[in-house]
N, C-alpha and C. Protein backbone atom coordinates (compact mmCIF):
# COMPACT_ATOMS: atom_id res chain seq x y z
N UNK A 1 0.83 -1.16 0.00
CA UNK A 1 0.00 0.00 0.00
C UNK A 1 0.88 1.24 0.00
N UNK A 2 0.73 2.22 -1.19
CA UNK A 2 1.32 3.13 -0.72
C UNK A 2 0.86 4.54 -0.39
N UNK A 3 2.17 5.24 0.33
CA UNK A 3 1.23 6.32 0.98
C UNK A 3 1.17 7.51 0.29
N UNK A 4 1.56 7.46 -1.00
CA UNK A 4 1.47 8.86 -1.71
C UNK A 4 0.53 8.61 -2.40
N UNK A 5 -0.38 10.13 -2.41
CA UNK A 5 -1.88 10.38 -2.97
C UNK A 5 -1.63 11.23 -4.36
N UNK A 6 -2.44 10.86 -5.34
CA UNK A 6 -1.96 11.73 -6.52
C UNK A 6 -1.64 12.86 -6.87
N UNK A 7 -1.28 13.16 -7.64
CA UNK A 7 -0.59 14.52 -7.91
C UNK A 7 -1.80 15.26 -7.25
N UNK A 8 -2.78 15.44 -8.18
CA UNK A 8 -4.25 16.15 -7.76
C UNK A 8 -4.63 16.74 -6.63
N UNK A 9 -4.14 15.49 -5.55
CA UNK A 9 -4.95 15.43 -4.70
C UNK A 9 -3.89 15.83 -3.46
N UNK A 10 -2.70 16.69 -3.97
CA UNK A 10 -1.71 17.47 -3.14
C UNK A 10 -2.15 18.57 -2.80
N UNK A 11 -1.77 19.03 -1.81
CA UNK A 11 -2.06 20.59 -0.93
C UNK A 11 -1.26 21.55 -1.93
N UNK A 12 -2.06 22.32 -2.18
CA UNK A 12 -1.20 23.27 -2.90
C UNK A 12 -0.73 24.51 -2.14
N UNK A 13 -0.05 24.90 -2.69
CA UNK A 13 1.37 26.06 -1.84
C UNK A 13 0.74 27.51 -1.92
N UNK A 14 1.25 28.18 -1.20
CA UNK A 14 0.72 29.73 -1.79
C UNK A 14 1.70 30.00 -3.04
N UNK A 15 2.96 30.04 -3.35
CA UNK A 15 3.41 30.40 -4.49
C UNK A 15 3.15 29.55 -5.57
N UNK A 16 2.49 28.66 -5.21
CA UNK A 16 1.75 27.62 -6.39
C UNK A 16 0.77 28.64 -7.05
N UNK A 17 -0.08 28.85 -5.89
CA UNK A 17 -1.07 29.82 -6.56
C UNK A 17 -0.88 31.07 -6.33
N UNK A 18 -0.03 31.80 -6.47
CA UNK A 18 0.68 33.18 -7.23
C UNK A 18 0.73 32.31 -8.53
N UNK A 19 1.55 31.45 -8.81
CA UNK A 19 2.27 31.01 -10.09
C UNK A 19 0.89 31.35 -11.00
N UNK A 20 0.08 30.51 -10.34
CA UNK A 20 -1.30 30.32 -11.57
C UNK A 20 -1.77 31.42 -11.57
N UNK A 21 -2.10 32.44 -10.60
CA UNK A 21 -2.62 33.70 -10.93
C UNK A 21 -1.89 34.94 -12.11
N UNK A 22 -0.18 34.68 -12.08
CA UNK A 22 -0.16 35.33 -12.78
C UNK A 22 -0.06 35.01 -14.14
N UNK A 23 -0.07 32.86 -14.29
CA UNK A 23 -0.30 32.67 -15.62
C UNK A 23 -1.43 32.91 -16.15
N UNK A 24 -2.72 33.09 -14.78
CA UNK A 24 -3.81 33.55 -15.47
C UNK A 24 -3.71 35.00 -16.10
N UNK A 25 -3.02 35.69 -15.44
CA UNK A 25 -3.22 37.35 -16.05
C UNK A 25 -1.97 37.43 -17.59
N UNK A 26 -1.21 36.64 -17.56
CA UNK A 26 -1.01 36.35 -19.08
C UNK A 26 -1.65 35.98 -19.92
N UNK A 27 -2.49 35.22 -19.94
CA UNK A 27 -3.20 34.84 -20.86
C UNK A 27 -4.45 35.83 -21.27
N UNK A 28 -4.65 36.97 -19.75
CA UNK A 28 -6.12 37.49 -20.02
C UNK A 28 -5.45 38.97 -20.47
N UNK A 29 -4.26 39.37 -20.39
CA UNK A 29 -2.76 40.24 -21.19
C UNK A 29 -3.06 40.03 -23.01
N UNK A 30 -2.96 38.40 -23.23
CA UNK A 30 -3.30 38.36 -24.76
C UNK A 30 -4.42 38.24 -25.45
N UNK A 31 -5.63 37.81 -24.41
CA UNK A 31 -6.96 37.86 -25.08
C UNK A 31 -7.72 36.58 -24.76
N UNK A 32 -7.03 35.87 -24.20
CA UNK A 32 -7.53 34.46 -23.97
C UNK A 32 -8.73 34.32 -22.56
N UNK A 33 -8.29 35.66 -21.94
CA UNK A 33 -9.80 35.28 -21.13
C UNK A 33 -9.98 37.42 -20.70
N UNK A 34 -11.57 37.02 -21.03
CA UNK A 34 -12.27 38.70 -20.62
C UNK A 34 -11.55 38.78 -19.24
N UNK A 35 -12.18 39.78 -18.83
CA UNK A 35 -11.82 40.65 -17.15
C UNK A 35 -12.77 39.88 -16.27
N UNK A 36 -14.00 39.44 -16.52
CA UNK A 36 -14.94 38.74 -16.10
C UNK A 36 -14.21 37.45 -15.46
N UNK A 37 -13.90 36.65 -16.58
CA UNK A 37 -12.92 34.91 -16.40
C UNK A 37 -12.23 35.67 -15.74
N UNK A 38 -11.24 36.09 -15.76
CA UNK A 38 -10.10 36.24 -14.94
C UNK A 38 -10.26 36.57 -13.53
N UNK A 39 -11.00 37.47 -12.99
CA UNK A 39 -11.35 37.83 -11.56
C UNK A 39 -11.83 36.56 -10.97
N UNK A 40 -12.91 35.91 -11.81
CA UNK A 40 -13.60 34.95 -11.57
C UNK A 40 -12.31 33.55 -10.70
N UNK A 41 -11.19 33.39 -12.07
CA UNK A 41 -10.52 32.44 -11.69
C UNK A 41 -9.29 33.01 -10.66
N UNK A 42 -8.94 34.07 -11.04
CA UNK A 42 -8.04 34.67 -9.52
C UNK A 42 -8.89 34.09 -7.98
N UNK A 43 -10.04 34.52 -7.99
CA UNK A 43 -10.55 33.86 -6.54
C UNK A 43 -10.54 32.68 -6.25
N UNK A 44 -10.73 32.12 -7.18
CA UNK A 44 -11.02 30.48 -6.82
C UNK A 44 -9.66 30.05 -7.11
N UNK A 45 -8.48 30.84 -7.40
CA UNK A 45 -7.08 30.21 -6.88
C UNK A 45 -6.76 30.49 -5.91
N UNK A 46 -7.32 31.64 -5.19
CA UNK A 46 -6.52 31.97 -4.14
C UNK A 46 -7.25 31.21 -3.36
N UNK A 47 -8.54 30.24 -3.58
CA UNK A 47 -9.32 29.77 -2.75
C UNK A 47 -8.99 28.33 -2.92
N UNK A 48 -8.18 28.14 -3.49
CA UNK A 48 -7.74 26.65 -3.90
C UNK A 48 -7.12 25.95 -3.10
N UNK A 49 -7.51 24.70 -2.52
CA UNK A 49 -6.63 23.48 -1.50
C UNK A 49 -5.82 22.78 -2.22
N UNK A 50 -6.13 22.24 -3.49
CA UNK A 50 -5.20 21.15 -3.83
C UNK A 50 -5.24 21.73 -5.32
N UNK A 51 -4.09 20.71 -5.72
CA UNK A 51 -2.96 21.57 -6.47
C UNK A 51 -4.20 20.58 -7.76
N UNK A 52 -4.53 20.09 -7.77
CA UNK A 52 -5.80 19.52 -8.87
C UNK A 52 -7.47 20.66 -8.98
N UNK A 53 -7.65 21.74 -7.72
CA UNK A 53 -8.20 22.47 -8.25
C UNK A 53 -7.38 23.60 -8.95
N UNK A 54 -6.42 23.94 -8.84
CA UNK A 54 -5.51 24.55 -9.57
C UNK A 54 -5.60 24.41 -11.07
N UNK A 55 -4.94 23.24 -11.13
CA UNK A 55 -5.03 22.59 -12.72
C UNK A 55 -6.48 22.58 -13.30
N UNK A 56 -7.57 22.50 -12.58
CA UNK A 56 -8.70 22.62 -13.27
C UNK A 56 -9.00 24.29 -13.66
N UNK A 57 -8.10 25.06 -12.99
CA UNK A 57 -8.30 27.15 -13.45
C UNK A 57 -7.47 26.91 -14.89
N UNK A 58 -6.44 26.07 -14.94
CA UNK A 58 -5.86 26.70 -15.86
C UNK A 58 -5.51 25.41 -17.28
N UNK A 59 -6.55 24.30 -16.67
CA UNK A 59 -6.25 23.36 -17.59
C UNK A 59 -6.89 23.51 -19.60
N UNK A 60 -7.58 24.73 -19.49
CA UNK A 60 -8.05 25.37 -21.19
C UNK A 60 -7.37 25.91 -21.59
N UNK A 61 -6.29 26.28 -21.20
CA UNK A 61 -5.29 27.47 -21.73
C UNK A 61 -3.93 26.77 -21.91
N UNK A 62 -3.51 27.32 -22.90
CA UNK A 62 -1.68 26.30 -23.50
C UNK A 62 -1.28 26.77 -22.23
N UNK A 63 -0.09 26.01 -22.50
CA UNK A 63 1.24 26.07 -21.55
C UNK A 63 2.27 26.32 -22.57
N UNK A 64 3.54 27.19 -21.96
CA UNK A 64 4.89 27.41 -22.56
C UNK A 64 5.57 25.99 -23.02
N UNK A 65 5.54 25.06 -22.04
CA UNK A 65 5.88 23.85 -22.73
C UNK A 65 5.29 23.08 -23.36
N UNK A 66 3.74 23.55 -23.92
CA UNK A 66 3.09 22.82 -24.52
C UNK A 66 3.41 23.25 -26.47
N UNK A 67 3.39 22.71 -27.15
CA UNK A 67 3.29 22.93 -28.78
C UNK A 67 1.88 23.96 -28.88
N UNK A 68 1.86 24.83 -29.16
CA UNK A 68 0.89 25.62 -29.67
C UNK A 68 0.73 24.74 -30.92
N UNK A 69 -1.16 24.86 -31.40
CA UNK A 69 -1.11 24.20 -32.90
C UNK A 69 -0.73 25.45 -33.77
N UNK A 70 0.07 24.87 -34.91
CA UNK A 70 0.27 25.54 -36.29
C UNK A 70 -0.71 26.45 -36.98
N UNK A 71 -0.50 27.78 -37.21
CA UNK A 71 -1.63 28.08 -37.94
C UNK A 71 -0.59 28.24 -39.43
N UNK A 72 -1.38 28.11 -40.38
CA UNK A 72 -1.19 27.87 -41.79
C UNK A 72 -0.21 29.24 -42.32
N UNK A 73 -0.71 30.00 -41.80
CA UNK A 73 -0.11 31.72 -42.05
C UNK A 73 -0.18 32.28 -40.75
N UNK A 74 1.17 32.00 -39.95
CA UNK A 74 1.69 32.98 -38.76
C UNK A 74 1.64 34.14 -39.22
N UNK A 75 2.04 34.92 -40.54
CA UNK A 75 2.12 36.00 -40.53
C UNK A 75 0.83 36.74 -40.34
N UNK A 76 -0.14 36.04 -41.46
CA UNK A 76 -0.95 36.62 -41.03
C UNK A 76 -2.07 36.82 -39.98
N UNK A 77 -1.51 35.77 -39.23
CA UNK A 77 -2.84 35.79 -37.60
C UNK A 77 -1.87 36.72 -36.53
N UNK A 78 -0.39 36.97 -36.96
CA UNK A 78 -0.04 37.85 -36.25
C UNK A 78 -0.40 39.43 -36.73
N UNK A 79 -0.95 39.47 -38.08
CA UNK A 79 -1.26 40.73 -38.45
C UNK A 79 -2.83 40.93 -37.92
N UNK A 80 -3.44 39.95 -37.69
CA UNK A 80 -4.83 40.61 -37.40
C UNK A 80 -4.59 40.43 -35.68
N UNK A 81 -3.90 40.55 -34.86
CA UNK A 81 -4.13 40.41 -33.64
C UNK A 81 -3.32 41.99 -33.89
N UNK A 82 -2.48 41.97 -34.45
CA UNK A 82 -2.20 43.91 -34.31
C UNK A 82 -3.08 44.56 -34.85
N UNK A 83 -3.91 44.42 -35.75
CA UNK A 83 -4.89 44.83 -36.26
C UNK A 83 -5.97 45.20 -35.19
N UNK A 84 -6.40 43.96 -34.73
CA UNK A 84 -7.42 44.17 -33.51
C UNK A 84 -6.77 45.52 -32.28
N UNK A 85 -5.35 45.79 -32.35
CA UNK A 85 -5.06 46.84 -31.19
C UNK A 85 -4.97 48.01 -32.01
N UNK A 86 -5.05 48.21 -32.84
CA UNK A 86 -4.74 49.24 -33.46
C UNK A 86 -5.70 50.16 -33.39
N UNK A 87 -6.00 51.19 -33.21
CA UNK A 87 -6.87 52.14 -33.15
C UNK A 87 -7.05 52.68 -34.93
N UNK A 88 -8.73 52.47 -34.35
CA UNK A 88 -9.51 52.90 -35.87
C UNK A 88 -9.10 54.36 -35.93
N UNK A 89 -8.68 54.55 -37.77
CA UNK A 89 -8.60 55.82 -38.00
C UNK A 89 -10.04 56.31 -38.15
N UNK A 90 -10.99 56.58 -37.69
CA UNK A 90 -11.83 57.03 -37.73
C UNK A 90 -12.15 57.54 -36.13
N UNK A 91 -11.35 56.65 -35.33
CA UNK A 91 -11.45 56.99 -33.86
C UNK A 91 -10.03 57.92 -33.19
N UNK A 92 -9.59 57.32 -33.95
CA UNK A 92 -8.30 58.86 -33.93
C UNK A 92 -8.62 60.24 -34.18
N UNK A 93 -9.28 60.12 -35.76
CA UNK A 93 -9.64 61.80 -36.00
C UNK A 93 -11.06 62.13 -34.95
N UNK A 94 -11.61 61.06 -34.60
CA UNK A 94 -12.50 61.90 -33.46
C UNK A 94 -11.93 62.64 -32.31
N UNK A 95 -11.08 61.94 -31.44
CA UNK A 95 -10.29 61.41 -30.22
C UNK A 95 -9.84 62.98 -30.89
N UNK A 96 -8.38 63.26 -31.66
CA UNK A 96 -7.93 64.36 -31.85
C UNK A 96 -8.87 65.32 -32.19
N UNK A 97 -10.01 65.84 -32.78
CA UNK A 97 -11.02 66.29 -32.61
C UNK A 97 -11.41 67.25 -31.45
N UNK A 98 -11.46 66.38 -30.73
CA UNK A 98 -12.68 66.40 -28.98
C UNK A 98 -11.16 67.38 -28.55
N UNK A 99 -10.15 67.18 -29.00
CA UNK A 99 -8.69 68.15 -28.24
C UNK A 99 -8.67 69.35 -29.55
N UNK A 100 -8.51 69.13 -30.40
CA UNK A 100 -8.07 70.21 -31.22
C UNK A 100 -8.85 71.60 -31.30
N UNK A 101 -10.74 71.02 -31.68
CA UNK A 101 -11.88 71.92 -31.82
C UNK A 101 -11.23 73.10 -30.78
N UNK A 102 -11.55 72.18 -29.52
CA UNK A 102 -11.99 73.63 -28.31
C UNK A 102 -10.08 74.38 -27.89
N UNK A 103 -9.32 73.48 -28.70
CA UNK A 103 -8.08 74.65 -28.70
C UNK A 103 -8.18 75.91 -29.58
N UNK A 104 -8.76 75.18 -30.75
CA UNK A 104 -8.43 76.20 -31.88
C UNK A 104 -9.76 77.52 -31.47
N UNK A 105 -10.69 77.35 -31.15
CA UNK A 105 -11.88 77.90 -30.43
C UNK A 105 -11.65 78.57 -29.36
N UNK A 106 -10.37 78.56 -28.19
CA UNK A 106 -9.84 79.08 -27.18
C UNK A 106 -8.76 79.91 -27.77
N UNK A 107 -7.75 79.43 -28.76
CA UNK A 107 -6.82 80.61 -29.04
C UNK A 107 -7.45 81.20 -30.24
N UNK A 108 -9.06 81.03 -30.64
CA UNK A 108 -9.56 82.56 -31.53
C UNK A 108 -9.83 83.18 -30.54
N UNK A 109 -10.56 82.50 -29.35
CA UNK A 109 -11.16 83.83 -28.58
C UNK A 109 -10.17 84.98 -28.15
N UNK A 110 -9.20 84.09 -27.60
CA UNK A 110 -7.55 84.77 -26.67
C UNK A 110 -6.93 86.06 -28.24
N UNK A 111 -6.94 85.54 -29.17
CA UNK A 111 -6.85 86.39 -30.22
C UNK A 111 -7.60 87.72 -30.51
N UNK A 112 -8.68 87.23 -30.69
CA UNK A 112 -9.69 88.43 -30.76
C UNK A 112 -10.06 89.06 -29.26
N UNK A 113 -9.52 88.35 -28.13
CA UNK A 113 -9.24 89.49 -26.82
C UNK A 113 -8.20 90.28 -27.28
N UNK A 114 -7.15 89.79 -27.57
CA UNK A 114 -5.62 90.43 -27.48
C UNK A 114 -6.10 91.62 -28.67
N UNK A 115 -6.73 91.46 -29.82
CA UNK A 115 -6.87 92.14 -30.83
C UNK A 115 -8.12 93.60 -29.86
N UNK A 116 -8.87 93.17 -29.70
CA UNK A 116 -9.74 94.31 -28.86
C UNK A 116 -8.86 95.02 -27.99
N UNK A 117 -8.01 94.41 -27.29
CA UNK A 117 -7.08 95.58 -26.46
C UNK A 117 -6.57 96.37 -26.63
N UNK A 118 -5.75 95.98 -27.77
CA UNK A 118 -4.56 96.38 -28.56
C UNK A 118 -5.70 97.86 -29.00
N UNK A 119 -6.69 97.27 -30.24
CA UNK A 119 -7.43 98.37 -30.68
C UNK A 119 -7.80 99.60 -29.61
N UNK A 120 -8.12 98.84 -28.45
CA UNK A 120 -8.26 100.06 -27.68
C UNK A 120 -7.01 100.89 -27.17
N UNK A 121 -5.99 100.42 -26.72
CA UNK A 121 -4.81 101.71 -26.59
C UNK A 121 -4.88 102.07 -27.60
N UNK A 122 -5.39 101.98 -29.17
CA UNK A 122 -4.51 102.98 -30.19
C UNK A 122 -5.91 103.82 -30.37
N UNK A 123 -6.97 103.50 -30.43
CA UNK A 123 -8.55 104.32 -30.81
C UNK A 123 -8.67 105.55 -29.58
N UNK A 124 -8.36 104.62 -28.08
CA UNK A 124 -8.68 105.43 -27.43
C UNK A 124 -7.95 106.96 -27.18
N UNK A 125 -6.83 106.54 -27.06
CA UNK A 125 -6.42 107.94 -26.99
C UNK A 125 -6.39 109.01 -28.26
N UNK A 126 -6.38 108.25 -28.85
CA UNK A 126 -6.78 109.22 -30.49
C UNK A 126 -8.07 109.82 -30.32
N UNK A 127 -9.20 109.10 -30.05
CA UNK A 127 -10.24 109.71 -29.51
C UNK A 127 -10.63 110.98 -28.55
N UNK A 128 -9.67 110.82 -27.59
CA UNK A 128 -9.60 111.51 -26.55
C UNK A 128 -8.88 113.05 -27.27
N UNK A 129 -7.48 112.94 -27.70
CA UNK A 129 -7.34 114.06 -28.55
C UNK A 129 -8.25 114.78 -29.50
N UNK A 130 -9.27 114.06 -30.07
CA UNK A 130 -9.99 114.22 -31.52
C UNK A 130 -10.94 114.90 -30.55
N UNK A 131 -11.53 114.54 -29.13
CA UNK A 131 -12.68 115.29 -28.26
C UNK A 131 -11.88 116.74 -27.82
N UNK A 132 -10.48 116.82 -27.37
CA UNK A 132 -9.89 118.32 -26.78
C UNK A 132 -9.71 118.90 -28.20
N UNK A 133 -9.37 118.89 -28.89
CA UNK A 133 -9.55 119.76 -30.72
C UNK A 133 -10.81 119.59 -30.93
N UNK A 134 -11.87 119.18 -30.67
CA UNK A 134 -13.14 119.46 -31.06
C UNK A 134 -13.81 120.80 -30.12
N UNK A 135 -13.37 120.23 -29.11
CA UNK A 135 -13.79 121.18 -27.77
C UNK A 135 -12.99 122.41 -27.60
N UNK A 136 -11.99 122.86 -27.80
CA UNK A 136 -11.02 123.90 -28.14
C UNK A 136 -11.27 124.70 -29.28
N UNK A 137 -12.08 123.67 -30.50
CA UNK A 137 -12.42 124.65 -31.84
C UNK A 137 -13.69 125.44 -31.20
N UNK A 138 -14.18 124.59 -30.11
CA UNK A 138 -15.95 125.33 -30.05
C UNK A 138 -15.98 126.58 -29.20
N UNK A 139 -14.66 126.36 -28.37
CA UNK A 139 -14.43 127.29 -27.20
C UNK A 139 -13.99 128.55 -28.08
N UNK A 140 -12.65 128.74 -29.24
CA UNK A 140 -12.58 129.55 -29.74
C UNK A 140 -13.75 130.16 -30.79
N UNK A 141 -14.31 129.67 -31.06
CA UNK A 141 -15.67 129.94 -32.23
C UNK A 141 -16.45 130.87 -30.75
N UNK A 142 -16.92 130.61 -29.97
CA UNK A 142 -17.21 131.17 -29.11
C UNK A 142 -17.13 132.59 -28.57
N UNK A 143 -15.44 132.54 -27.90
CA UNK A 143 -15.30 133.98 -28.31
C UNK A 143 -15.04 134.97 -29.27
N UNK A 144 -14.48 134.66 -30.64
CA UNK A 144 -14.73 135.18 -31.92
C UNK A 144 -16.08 135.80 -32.36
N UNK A 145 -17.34 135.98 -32.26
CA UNK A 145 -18.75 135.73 -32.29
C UNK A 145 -18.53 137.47 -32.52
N UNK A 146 -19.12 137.84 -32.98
CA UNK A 146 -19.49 139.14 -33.29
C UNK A 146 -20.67 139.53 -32.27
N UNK A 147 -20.39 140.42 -31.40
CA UNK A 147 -21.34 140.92 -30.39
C UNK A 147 -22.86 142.24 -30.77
N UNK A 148 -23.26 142.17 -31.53
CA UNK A 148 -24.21 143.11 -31.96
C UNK A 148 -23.88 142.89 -33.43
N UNK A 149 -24.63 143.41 -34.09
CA UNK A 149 -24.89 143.55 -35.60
C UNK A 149 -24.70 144.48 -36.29
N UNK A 150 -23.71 145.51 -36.34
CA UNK A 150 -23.50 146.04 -37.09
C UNK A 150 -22.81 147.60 -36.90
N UNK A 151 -22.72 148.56 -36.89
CA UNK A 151 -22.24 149.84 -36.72
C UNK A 151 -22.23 150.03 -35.68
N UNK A 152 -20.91 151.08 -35.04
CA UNK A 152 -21.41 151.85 -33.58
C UNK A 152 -22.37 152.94 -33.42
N UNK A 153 -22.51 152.68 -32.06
CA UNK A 153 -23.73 153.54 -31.55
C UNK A 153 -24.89 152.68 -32.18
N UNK A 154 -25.13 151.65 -32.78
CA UNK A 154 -26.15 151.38 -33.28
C UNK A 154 -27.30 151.50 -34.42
N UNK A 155 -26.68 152.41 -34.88
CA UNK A 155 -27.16 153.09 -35.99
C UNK A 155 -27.40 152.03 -37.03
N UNK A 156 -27.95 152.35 -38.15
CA UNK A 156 -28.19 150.72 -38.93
C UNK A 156 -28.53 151.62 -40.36
């Protein structure tokens, strides 16, 4: 009779299950399991007794020492998995969009402030001169004025 119990049915370690948690977050890194699976199976490793519930979190997913199967064209299943990260050009020119609009919309306004200022040091004081020569012509017109109508003594 002997006294060793199967692999399975061993106590598993805590760095056993670190190990599997973070082979789980590799795999959910390349696509092989949503955010959902993964939380899901993080708990139930850290909740794991034996090293056979272990192997049942991670027994769907390759292993490094396992042969991945062949796909026919590596190149191209490695081009559509960059493909899939790639950001749509159609979501770029939005994305830059939502930043550019309200810049270009903030430095017209800052423009046409800076431009109103400016106009005012040069209008205003020109103005201000153009009111003392207006007001100086009216003051002299004023006393210039011919005081009576016509001959002395009044005579006409």
């Amino acid at each position: 009779m002997s006294w060793q119990r199967p692999y399975s049915e061993l106590r598993a370690s805590d760095s056993e299950r670190e190990r599997v948690v973070e082979f789980l977050r590799e795999h959910a890194l390349v696509g092989r399991l949503n955010h959902d699976e993964l939380e899901e199976r993080i708990g139930l490793a850290y909740a794991a007794i034996y090293r056979g519930d272990l192997e049942r979190l991670i027994g769907d997913l390759p292993r490094r020492d396992q042969p991945v199967a062949r796909r026919s064209r590596p190149d191209q299943a490695r081009a559509v998995v960059h493909k899939r990260n790639e950001p749509k050009p159609f979501m770029v020119l939005v994305g830059m969009s939502a930043i550019a609009i309200p810049m270009i919309v903030l430095t017209g306004a800052i423009i046409a402030l800076a431009v109103v200022v400016m106009m005012s040091a040069l209008i205003v004081p020109l103005l201000i001169v153009a009111l003392l020569i207006a007001h100086g012509a009216k003051r002299r017109r004023m006393h210039h004025r011919p005081h009576g109508g016509g001959m002395a003594g009044g005579f006409s």
